[in-house]
C-alpha atoms as a PDB file:
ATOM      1  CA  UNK A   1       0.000   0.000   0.000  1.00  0.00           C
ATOM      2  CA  UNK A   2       0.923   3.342  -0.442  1.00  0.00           C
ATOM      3  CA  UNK A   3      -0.434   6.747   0.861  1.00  0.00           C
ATOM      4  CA  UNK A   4       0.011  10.104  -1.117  1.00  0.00           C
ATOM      5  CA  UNK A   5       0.028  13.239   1.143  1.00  0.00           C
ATOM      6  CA  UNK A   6      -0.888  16.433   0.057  1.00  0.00           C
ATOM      7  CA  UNK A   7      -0.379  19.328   2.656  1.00  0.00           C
ATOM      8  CA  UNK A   8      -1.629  22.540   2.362  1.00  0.00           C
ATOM      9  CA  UNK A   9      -1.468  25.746   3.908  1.00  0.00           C
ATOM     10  CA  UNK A  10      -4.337  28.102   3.300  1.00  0.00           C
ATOM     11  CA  UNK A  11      -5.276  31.348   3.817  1.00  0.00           C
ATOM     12  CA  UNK A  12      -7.760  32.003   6.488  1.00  0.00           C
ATOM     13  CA  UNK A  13      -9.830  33.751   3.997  1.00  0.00           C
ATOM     14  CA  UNK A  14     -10.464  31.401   1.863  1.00  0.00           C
ATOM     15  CA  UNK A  15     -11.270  28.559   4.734  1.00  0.00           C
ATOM     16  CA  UNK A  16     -15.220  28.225   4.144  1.00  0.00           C
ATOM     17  CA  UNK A  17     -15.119  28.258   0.157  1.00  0.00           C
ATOM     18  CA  UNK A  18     -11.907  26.190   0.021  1.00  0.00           C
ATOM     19  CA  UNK A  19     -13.552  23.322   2.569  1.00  0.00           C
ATOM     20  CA  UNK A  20     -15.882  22.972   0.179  1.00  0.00           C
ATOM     21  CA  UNK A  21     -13.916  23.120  -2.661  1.00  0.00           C
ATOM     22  CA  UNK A  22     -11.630  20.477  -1.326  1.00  0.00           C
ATOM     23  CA  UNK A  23     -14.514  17.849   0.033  1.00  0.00           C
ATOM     24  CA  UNK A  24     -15.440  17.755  -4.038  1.00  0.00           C
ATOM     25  CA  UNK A  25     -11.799  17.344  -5.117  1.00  0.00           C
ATOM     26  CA  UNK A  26     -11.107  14.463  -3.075  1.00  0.00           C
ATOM     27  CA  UNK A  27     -14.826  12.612  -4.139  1.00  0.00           C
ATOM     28  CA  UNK A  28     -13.087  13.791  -7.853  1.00  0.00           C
ATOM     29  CA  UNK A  29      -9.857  12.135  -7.280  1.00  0.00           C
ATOM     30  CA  UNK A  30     -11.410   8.736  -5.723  1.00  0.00           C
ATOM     31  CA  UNK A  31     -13.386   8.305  -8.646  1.00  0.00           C
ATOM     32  CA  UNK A  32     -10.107   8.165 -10.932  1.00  0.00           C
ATOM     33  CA  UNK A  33     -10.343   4.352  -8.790  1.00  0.00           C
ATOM     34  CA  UNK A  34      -6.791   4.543  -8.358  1.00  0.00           C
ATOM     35  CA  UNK A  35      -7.045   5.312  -4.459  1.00  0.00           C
ATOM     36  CA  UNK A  36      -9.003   3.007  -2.154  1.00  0.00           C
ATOM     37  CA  UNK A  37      -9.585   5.267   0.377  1.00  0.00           C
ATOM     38  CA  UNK A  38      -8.706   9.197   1.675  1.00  0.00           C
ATOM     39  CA  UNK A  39      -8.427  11.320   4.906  1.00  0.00           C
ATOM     40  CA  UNK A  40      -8.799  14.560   5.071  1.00  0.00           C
ATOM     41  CA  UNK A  41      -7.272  15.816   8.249  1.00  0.00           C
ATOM     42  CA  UNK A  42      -6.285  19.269   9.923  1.00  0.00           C
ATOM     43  CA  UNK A  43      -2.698  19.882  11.067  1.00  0.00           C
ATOM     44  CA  UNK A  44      -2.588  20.966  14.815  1.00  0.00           C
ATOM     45  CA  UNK A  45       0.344  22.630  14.337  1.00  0.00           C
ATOM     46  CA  UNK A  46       0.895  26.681  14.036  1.00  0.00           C
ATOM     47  CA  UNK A  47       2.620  27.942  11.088  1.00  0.00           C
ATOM     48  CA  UNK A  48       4.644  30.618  11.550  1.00  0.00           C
ATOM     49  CA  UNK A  49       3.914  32.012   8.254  1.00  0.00           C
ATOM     50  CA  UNK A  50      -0.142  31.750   9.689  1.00  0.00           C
ATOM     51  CA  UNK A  51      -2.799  30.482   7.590  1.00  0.00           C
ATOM     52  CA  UNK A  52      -4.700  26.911   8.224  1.00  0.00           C
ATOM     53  CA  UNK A  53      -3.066  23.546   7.638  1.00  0.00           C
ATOM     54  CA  UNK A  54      -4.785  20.667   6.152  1.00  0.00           C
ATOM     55  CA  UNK A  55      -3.961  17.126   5.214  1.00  0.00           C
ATOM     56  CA  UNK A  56      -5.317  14.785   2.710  1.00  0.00           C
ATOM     57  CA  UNK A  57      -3.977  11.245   2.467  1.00  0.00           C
ATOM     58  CA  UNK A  58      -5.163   8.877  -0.286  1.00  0.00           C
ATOM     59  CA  UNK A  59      -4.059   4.964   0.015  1.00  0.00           C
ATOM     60  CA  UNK A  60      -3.222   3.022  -3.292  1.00  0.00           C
ATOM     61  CA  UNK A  61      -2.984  -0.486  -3.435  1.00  0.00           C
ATOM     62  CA  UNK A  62      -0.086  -0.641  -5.590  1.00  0.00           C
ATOM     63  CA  UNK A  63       2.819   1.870  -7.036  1.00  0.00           C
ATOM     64  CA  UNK A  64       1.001   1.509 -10.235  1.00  0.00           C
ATOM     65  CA  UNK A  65      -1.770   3.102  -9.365  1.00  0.00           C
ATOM     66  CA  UNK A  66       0.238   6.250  -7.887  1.00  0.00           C
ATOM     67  CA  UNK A  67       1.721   6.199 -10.957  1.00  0.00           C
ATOM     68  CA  UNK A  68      -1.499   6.475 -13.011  1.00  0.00           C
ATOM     69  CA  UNK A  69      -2.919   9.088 -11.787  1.00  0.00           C
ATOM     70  CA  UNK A  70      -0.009  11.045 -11.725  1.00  0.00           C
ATOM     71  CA  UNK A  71       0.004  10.100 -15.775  1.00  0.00           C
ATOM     72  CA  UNK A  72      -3.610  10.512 -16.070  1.00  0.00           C
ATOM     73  CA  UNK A  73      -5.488  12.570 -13.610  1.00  0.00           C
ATOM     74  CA  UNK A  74      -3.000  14.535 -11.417  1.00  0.00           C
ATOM     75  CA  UNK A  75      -2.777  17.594 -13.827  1.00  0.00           C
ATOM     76  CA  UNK A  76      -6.228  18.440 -14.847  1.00  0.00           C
ATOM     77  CA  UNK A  77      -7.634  17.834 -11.224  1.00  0.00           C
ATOM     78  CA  UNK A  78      -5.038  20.281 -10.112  1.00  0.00           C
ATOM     79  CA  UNK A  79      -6.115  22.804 -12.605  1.00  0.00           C
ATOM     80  CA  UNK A  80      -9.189  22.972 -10.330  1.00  0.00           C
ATOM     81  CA  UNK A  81      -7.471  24.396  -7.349  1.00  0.00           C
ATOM     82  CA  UNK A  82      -6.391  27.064  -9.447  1.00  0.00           C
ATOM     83  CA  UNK A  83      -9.430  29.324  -8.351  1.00  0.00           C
ATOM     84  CA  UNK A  84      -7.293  29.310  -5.264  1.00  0.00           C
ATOM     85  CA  UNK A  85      -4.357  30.719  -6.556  1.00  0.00           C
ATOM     86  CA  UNK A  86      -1.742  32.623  -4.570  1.00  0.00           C
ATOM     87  CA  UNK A  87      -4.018  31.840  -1.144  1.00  0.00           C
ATOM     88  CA  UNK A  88      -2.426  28.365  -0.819  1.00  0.00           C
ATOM     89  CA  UNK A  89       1.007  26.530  -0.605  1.00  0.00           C
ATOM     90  CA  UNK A  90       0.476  22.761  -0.878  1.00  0.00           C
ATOM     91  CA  UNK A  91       3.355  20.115  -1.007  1.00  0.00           C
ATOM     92  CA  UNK A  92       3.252  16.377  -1.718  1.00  0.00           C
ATOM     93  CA  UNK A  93       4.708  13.202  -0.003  1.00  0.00           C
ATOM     94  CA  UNK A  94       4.673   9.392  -0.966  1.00  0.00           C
ATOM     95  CA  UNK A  95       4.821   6.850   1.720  1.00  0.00           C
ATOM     96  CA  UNK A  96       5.082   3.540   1.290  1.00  0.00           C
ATOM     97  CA  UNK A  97       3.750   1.190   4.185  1.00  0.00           C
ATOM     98  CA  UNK A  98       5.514  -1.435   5.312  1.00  0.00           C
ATOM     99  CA  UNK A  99       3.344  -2.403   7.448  1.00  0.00           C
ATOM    100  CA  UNK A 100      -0.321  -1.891   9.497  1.00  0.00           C
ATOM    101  CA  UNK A 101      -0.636  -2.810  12.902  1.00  0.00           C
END
């Protein structure tokens, strides 16, 4: 299994239209089928630079299907965040699990 992170840090401004936003882009990206199952999560952590931090982590089955959407979907279901632009930093982490307890 494998879990793809996306973190973002978003303005407070933007925290009502953005929630919603985000709750249809993550129905959007599990309906590519190439995730099994996401979280969406807030960070309790403060950023110095302010803002809001949230976490969404999608589980794949396999590396294959990582690597498909980032072939296939990641790039136009991006595109859809761009209403959003300059009121968000987001970065992205792959994590492989080695095992579930």
């Amino acid at each position: 299994m494998y879990i793809y992170n996306v973190t973002i840090n978003i303005d407070e401004s933007i925290q009502e239209p953005w929630i919603k936003w985000i709750d249809k882009h993550i129905k959007d990206v599990l309906a590519t089928k190439r995730f099994v199952s996401a979280k969406f999560t807030r960070v309790l952590v403060e950023e110095e630079m302010g803002g809001i931090t949230y976490s969404v982590q999608y589980t794949a089955k396999t590396r294959q299907d990582l690597d498909n959407y980032y072939k296939y979907d990641a790039d136009a279901l991006r595109k859809d965040g761009e209403i959003f632009k300059g009121k968000f930093v987001a970065f992205r982490t792959e994590l492989e699990v080695i095992k579930d307890y």
